[in-house]
N, C-alpha and C. Protein backbone atom coordinates (compact mmCIF):
# COMPACT_ATOMS: atom_id res chain seq x y z
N UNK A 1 0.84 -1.17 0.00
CA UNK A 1 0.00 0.00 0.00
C UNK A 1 0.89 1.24 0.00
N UNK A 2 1.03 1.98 -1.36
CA UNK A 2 1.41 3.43 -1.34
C UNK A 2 0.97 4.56 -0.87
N UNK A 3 1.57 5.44 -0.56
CA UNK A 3 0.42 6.60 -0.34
C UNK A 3 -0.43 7.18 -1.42
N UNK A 4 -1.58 7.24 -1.00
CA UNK A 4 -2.41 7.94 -1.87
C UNK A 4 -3.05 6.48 -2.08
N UNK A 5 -2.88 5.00 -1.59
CA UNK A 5 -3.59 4.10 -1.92
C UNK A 5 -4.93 4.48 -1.23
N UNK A 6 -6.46 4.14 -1.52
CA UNK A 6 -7.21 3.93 -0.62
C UNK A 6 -7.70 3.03 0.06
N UNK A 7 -7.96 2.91 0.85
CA UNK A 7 -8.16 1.50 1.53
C UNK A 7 -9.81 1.69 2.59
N UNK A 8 -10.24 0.46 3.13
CA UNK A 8 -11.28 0.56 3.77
C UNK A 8 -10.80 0.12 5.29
N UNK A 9 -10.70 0.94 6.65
CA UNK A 9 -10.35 1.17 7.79
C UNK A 9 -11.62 0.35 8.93
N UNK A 10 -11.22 -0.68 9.84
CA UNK A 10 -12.33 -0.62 10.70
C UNK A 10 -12.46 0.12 11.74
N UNK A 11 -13.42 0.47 12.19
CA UNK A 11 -14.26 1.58 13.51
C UNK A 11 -14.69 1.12 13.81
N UNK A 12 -14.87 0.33 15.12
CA UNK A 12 -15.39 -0.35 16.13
C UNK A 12 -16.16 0.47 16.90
N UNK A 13 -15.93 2.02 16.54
CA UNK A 13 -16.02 3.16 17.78
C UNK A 13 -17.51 4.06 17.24
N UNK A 14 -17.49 3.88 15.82
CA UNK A 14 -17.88 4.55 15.05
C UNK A 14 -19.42 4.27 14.09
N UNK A 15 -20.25 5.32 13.92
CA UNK A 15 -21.78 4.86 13.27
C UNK A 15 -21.29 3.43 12.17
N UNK A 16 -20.20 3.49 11.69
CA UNK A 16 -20.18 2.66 10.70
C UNK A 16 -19.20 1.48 10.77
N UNK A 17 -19.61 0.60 10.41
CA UNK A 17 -18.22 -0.67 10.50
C UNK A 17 -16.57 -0.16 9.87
N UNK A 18 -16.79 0.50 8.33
CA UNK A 18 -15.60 0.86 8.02
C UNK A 18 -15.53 1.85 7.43
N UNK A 19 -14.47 2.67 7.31
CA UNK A 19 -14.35 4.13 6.96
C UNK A 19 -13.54 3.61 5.66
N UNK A 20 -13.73 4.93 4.11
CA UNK A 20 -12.72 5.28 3.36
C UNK A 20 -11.59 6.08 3.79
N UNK A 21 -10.74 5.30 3.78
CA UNK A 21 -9.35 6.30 3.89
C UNK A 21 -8.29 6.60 2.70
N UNK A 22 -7.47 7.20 3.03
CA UNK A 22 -6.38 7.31 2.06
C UNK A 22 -4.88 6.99 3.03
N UNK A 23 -3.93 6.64 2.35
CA UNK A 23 -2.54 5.96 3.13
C UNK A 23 -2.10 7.41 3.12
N UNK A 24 -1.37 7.64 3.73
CA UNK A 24 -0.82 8.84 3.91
C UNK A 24 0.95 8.85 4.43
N UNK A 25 1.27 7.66 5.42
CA UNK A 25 2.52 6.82 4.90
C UNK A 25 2.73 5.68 5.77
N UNK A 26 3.46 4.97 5.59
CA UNK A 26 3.81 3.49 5.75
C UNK A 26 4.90 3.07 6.65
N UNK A 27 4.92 2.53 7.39
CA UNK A 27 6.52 2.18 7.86
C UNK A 27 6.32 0.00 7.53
N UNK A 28 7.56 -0.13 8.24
CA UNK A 28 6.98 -2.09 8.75
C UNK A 28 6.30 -2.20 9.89
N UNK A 29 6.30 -1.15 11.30
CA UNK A 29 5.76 -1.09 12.09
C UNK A 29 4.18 -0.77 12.21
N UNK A 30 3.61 0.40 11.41
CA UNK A 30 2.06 0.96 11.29
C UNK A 30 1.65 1.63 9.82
N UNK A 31 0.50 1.86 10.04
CA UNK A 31 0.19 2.79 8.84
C UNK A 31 -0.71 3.69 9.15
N UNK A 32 -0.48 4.76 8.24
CA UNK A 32 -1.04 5.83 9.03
C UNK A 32 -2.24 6.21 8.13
N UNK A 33 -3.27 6.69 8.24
CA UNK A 33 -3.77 6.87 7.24
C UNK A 33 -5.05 8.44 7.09
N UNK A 34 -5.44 9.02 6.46
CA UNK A 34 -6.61 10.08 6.74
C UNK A 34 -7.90 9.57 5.95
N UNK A 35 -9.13 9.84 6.51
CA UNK A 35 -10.19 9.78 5.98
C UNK A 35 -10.96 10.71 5.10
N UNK A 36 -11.01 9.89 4.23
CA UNK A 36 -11.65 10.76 2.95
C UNK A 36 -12.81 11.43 3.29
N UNK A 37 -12.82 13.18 2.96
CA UNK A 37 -13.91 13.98 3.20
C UNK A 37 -13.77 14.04 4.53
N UNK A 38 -12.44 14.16 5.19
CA UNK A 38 -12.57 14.59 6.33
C UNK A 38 -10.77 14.85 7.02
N UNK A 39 -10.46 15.35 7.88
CA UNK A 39 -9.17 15.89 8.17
C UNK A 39 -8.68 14.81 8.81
N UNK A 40 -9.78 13.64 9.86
CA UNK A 40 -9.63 12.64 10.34
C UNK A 40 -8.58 11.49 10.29
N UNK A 41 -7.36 11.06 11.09
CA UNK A 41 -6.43 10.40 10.74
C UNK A 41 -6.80 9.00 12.02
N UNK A 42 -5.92 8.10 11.30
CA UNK A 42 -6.11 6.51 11.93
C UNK A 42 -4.38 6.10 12.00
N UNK A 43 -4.30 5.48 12.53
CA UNK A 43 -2.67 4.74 12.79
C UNK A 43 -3.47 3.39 12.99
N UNK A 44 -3.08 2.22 12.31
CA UNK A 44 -3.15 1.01 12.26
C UNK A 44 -1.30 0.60 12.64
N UNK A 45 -1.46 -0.58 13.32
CA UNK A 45 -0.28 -1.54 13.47
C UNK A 45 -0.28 -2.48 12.94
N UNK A 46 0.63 -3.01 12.24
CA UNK A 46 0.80 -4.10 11.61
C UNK A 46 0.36 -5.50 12.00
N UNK A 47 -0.32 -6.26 11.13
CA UNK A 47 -0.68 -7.59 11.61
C UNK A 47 0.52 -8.08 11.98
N UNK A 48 0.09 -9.31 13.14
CA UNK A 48 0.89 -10.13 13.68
C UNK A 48 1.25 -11.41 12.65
N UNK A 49 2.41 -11.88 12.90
CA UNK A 49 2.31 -13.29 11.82
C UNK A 49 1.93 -14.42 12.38
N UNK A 50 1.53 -15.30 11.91
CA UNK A 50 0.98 -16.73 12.69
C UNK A 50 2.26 -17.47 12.54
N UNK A 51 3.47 -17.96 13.74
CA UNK A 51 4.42 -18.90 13.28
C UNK A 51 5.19 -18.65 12.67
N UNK A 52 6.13 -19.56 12.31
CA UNK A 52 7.18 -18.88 11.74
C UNK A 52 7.09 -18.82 9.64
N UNK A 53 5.85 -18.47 9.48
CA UNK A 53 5.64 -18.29 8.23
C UNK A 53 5.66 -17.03 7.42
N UNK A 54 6.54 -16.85 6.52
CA UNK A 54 6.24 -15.74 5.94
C UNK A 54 4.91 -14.77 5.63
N UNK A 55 5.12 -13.70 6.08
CA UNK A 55 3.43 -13.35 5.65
C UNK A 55 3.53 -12.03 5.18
N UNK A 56 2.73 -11.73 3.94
CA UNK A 56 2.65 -10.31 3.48
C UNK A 56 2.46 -9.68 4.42
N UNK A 57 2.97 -7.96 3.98
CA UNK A 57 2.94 -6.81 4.59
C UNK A 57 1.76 -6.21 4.65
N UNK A 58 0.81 -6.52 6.38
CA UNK A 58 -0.55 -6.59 6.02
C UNK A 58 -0.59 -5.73 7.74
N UNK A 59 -1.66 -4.93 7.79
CA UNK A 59 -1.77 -4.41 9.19
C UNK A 59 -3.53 -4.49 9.42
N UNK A 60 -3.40 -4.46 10.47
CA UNK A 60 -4.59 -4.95 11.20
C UNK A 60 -6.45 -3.77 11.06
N UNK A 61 -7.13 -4.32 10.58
CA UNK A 61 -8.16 -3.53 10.28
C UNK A 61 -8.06 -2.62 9.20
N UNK A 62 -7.66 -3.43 8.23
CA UNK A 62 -7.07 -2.51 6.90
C UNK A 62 -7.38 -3.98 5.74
N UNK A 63 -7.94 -3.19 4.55
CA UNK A 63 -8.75 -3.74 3.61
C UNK A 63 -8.41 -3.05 2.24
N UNK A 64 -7.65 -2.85 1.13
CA UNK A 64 -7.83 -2.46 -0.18
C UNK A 64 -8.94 -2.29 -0.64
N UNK A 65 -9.27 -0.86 -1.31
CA UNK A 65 -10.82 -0.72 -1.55
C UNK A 65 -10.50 -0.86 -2.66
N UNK A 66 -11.81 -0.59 -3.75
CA UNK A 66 -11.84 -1.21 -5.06
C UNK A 66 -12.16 0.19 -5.77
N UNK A 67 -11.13 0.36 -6.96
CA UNK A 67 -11.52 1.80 -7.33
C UNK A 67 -13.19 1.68 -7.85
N UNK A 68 -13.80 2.91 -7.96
CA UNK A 68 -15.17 3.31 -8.12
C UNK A 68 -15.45 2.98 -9.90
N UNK A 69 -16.47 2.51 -9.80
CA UNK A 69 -16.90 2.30 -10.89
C UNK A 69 -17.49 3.70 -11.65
N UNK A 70 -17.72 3.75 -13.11
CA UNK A 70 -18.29 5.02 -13.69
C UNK A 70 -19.30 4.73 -13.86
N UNK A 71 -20.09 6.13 -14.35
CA UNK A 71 -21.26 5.96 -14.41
C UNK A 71 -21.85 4.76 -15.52
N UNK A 72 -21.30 4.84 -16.46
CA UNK A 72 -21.53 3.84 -17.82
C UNK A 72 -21.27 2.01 -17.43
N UNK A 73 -20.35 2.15 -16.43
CA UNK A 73 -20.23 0.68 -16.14
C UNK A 73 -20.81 0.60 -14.99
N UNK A 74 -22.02 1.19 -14.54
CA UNK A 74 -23.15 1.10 -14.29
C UNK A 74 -24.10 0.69 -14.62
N UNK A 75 -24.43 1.69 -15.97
CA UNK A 75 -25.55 1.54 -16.59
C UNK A 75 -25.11 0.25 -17.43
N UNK A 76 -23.89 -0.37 -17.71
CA UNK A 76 -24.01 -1.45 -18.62
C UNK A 76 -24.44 -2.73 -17.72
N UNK A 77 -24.31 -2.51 -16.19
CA UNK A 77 -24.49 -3.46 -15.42
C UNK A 77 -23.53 -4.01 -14.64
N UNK A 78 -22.26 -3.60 -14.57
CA UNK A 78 -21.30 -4.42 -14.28
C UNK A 78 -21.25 -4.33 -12.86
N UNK A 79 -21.55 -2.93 -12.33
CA UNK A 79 -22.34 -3.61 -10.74
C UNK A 79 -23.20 -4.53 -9.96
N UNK A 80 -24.06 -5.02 -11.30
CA UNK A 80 -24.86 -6.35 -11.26
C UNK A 80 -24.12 -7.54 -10.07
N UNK A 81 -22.87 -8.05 -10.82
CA UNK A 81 -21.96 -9.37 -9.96
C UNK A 81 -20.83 -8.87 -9.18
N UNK A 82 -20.75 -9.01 -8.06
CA UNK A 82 -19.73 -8.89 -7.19
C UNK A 82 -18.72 -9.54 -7.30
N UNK A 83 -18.88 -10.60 -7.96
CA UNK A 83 -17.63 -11.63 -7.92
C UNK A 83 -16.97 -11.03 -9.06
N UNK A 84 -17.06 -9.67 -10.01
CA UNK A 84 -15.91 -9.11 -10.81
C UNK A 84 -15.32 -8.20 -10.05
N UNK A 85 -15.73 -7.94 -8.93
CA UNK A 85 -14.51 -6.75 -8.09
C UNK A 85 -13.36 -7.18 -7.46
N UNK A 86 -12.89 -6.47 -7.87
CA UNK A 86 -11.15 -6.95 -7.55
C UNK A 86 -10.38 -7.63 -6.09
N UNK A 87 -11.60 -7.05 -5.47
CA UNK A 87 -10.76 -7.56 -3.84
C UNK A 87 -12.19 -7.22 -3.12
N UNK A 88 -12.64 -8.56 -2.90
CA UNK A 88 -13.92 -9.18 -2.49
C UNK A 88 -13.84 -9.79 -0.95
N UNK A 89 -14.39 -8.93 -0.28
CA UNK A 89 -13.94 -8.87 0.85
C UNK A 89 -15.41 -8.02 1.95
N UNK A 90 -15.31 -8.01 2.97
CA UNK A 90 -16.46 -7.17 4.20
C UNK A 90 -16.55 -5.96 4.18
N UNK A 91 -15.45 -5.35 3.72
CA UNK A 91 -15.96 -3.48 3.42
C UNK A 91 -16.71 -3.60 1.85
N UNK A 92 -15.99 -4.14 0.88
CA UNK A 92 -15.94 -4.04 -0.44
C UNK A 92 -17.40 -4.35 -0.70
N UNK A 93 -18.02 -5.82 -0.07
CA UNK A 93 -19.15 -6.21 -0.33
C UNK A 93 -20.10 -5.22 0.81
N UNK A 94 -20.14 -4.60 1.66
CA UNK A 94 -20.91 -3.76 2.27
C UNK A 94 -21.19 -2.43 1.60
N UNK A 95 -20.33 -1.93 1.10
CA UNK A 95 -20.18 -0.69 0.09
C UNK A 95 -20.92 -0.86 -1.64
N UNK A 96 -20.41 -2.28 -1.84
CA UNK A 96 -21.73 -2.41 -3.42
C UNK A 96 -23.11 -2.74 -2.92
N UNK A 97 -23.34 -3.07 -1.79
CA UNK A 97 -24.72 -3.82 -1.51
C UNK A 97 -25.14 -2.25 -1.41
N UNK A 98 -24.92 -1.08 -0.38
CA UNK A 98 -25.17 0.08 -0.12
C UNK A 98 -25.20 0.59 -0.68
N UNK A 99 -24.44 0.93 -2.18
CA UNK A 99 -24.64 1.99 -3.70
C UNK A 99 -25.59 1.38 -4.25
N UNK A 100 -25.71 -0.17 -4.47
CA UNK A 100 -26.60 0.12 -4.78
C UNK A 100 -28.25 -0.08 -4.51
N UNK A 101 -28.10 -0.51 -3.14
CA UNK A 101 -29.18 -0.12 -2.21
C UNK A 101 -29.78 1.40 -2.40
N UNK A 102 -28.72 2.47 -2.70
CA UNK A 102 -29.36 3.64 -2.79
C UNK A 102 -29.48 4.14 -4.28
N UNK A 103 -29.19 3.23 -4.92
CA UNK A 103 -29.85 3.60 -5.86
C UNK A 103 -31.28 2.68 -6.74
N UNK A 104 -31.79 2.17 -5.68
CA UNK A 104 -32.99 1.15 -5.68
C UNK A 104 -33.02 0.00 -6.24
N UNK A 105 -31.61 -0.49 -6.07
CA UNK A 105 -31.42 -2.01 -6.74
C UNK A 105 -31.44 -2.84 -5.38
N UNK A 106 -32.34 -3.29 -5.34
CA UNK A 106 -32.29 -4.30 -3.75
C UNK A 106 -31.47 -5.68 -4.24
N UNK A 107 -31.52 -6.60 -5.38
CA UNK A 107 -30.91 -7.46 -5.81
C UNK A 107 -29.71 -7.34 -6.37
N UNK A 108 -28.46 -8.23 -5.62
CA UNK A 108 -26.93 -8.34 -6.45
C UNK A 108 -26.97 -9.35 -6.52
N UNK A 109 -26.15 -10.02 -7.49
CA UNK A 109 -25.27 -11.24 -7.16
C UNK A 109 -23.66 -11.15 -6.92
N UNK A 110 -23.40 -12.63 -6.17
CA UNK A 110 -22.56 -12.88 -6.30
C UNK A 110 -21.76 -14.05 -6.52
N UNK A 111 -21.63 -14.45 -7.74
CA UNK A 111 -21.61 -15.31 -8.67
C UNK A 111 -22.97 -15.83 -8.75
N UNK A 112 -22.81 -17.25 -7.88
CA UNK A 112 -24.22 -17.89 -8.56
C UNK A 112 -25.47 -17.04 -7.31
N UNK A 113 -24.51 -16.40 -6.25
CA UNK A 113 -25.94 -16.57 -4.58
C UNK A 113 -26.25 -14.87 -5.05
N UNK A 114 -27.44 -14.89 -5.15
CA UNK A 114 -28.55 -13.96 -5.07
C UNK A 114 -28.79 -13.01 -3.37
N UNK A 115 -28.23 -12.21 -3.44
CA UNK A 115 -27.94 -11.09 -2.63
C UNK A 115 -29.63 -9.97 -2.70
N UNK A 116 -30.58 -10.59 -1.67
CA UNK A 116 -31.80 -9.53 -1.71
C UNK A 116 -31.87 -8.58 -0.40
N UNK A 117 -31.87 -7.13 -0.33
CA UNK A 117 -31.51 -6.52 0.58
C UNK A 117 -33.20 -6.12 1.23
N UNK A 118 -34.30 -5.75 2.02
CA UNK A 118 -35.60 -5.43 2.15
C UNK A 118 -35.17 -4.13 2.06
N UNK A 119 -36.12 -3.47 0.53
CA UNK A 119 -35.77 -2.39 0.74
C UNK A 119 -36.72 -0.89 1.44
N UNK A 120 -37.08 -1.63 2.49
CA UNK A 120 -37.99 -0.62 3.70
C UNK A 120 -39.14 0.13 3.06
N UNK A 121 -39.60 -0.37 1.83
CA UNK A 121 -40.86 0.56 0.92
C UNK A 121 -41.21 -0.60 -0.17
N UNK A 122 -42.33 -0.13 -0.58
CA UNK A 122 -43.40 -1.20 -1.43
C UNK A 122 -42.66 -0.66 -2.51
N UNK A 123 -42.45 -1.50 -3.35
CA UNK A 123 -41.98 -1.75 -4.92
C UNK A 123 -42.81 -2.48 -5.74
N UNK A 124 -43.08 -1.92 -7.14
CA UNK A 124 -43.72 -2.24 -7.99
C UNK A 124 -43.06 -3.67 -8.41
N UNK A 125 -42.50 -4.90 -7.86
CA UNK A 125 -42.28 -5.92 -8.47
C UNK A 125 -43.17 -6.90 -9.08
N UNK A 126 -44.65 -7.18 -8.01
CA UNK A 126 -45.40 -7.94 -8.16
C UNK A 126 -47.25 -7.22 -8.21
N UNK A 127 -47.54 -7.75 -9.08
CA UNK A 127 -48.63 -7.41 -9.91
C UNK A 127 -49.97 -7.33 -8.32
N UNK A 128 -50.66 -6.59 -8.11
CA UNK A 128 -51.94 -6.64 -6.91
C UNK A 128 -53.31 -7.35 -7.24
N UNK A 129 -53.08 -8.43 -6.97
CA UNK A 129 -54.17 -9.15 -7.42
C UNK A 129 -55.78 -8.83 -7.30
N UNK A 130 -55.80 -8.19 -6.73
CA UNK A 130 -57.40 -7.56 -6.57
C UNK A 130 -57.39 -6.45 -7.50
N UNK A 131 -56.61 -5.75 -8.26
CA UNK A 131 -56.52 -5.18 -9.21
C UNK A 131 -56.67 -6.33 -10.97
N UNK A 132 -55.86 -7.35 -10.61
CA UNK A 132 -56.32 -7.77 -11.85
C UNK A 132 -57.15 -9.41 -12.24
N UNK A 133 -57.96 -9.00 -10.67
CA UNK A 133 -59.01 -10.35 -10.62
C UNK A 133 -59.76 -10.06 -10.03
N UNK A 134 -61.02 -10.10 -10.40
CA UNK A 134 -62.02 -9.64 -9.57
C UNK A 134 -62.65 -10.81 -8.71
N UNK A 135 -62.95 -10.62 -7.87
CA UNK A 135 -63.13 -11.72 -6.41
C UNK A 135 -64.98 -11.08 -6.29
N UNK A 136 -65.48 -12.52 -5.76
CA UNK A 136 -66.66 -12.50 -5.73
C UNK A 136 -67.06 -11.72 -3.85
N UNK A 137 -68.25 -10.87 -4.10
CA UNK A 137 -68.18 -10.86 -2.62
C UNK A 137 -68.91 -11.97 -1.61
């Protein structure tokens, strides 16, 4: 992670599970980082290793976010499947379910499993049957 990488931060403390940040710089010991749309800074410490196994340069409550999609690979759908984002993971998949939760797509996938979110209001999906059958009284 370079600076200027962004990444997704956890907050245990905070309205939200994970914050956007930006790296701001690096050592082997921590990483430091500020939150996007805000002056807000985080210091993460480096994960621990399990054993005596090599292990990437990885620190604790720290996640690679996935750059933002455009508007057009939108509209072509490619927000549709989760399983094409690059680093598929608990911020990454909380953040596509939420865009596009707000933008009134309650259904994702990901690959084959069908991702349905309730989206707190009546939607025109299914036809009102007393509208198109008339029932005897």
């Amino acid at each position: 992670m370079e600076s200027g990488a962004r990444v997704w931060i956890s907050d245990a403390n905070g309205d939200d599970a994970w914050i956007l940040a930006e790296v701001t710089s690096r050592s082997e010991t921590e990483l430091k980082v500020q939150q996007v749309d805000s002056s807000k800074t985080f210091t993460r410490p480096r994960a621990k290793a399990s054993g005596d196994e090599a292990v990437e340069l990885k620190y604790d409550g720290v996640e690679l976010a996935n750059i933002p999609l455009s508007d057009r690979d939108r509209e072509e759908g490619k927000d549709n499947d989760m399983i094409t984002l690059p680093h598929l993971h608990e911020p990454a998949i909380l953040h596509a379910i939420g865009g596009r939760f707000d933008q009134g797509k309650i259904y994702t996938w990901t690959g084959p499993v069908l991702i349905a979110v309730n989206p707190f209001q009546r939607l025109p999906l299914y036809s009102n049957v007393s509208k198109t059958k008339s029932w005897p009284d």
